[in-house]
Protein backbone atom coordinates (compact mmCIF):
# COMPACT_ATOMS: atom_id res chain seq x y z
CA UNK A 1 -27.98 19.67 -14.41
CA UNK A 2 -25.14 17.48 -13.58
CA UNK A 3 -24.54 15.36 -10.47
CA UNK A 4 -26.95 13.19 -8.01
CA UNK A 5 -29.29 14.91 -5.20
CA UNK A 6 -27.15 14.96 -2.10
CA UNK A 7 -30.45 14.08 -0.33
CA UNK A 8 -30.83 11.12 -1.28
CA UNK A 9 -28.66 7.77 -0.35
CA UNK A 10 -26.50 6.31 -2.88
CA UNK A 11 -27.24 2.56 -3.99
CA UNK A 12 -24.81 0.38 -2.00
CA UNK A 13 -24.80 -3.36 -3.14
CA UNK A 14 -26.82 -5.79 -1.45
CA UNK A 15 -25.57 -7.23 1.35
CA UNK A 16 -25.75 -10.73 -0.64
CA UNK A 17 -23.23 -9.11 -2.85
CA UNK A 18 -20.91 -8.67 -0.24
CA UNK A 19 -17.73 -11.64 -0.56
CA UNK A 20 -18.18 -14.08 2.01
CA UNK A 21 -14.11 -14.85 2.30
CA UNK A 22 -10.83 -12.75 2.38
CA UNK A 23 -10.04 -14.52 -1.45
CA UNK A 24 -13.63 -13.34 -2.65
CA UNK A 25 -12.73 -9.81 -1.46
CA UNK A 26 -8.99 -10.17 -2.71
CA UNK A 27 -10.61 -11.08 -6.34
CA UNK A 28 -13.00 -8.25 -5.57
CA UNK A 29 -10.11 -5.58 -4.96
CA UNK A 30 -8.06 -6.93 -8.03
CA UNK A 31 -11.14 -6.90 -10.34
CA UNK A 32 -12.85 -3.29 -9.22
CA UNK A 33 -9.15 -1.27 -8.58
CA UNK A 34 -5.95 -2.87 -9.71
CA UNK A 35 -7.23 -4.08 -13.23
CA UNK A 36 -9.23 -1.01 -13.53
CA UNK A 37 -6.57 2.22 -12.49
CA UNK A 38 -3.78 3.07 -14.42
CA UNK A 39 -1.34 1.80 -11.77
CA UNK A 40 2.59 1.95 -11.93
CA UNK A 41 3.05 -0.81 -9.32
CA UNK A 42 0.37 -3.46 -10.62
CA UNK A 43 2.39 -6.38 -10.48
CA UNK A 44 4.04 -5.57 -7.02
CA UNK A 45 0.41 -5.67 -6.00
CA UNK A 46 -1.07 -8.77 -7.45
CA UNK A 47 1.94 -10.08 -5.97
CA UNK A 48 1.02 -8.90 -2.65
CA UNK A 49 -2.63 -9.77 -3.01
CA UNK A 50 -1.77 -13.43 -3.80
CA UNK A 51 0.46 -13.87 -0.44
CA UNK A 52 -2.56 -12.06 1.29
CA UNK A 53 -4.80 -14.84 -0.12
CA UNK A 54 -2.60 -18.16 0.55
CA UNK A 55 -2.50 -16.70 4.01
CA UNK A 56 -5.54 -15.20 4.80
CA UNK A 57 -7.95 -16.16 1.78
CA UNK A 58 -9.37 -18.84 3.92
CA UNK A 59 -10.88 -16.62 6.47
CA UNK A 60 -14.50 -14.87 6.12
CA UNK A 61 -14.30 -11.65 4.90
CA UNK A 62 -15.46 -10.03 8.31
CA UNK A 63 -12.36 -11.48 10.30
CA UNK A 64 -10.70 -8.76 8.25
CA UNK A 65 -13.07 -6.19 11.23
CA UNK A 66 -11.12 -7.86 13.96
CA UNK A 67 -7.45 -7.80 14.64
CA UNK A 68 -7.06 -11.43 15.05
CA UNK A 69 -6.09 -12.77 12.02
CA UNK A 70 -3.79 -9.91 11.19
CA UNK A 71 -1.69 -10.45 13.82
CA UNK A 72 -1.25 -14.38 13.37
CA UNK A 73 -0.66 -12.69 9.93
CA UNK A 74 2.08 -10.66 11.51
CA UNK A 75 3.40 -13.27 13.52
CA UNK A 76 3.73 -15.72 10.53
CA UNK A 77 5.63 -13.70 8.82
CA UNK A 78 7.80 -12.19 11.62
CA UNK A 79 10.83 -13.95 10.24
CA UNK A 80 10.83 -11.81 6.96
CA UNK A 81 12.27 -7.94 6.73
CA UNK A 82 10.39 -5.93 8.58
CA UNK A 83 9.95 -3.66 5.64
CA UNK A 84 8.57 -6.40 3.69
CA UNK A 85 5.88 -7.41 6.43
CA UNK A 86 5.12 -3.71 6.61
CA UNK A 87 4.29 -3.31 3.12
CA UNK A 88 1.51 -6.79 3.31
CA UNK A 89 -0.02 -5.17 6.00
CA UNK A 90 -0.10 -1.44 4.20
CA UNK A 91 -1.77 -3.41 0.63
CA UNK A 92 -4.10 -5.24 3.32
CA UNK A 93 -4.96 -1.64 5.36
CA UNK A 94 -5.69 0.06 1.64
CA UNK A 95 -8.04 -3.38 0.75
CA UNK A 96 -9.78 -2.73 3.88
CA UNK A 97 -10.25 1.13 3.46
CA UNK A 98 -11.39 0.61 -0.29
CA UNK A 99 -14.07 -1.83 1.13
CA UNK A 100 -15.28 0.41 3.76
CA UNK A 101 -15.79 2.76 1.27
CA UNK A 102 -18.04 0.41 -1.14
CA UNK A 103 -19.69 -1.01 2.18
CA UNK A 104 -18.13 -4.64 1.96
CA UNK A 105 -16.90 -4.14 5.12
CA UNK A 106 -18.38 -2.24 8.46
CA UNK A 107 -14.90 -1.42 10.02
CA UNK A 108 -11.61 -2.49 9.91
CA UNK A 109 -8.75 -3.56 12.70
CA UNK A 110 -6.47 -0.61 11.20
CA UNK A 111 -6.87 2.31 13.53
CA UNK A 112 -5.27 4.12 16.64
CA UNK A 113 -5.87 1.46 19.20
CA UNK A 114 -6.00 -1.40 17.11
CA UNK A 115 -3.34 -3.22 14.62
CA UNK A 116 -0.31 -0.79 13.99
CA UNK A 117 2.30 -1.04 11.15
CA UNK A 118 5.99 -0.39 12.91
CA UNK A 119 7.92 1.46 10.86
CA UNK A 120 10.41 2.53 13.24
CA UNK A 121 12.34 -0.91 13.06
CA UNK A 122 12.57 -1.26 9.06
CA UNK A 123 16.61 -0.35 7.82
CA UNK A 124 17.45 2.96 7.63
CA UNK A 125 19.27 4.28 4.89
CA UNK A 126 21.73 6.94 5.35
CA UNK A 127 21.46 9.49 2.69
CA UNK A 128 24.13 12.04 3.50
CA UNK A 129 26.94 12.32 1.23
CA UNK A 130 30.34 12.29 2.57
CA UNK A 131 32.53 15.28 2.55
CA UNK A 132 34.79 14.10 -0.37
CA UNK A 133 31.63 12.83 -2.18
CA UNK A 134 29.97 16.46 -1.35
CA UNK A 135 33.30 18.21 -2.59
CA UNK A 136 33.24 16.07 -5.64
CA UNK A 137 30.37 17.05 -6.92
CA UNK A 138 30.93 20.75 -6.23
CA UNK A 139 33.91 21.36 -8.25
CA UNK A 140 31.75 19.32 -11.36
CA UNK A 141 29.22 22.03 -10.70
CA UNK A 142 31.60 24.25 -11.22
CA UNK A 143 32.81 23.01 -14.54
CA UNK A 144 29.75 22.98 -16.04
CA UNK A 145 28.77 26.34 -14.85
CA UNK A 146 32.25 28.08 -16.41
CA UNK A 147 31.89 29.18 -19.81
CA UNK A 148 33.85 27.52 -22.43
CA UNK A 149 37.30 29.22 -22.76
CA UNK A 150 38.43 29.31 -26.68
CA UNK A 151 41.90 30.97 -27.64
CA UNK A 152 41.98 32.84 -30.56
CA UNK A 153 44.68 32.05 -33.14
């Protein structure tokens, strides 16, 4: 028989295992998912993680439950691109979910009425091809859809 009875609770660590700053659950995050999953983006990530800590790695680990310091996070870095801000505070959402889920953490500031991520102000990009662009690329459909024509000598 495979699996664990349902029934019964799962072993969570200790609450003395839990990290006692933001760098201790940083290092905890890197060690336990990012050095552990095959992960495309790994070094996009450590890069993230190690802004996270210089800024926040001072803090305890449960300011992370309170908006707080991810705002004065927000507001420190309000003179970057939006779209880079946004992506700190996505890597520091996921850190936060993963440690709800392995009970390092009781709650977290992400949620409905609490710290949002605005996307709505990042740069667009326009994706629609112009006509002549659109046209282009028509007619070299159309060549490589014709058969080859061969005269016979």
């Amino acid at each position: 028989m495979s699996g664990k009875d349902p029934r019964v609770a799962p072993d969570r660590e200790a609450a003395t295992d839990r990290p006692a700053t933001v760098a201790d659950l940083l290092s905890l995050y890197r060690a336990r998912y990012i050095d552990v999953e095959p992960l495309k983006s790994r070094d996009r990530m450590v890069s993230q993680l190690s802004v996270l800590t210089a800024h926040l790695g001072g803090l305890p680990a449960t300011a992370l439950e309170r908006p707080d310091a991810i705002e004065e996070f927000k507001a420190r870095y309000a003179n970057r691109a939006v779209a880079t801000t946004n992506r700190y505070l996505a890597r520091l959402r996921h850190v936060c979910n993963w440690a709800i889920g392995r009970d390092l953490l009781t709650a977290t500031a992400f949620h409905r009425r609490g710290v949002r991520i605005p996307g709505k102000n990042e740069r667009r990009r326009e994706r629609r091809v112009s006509e002549a662009e659109e046209q282009r690329l028509l007619d070299a459909c159309k060549q490589l859809n014709e058969p080859s024509r061969r005269t016979a000598s």
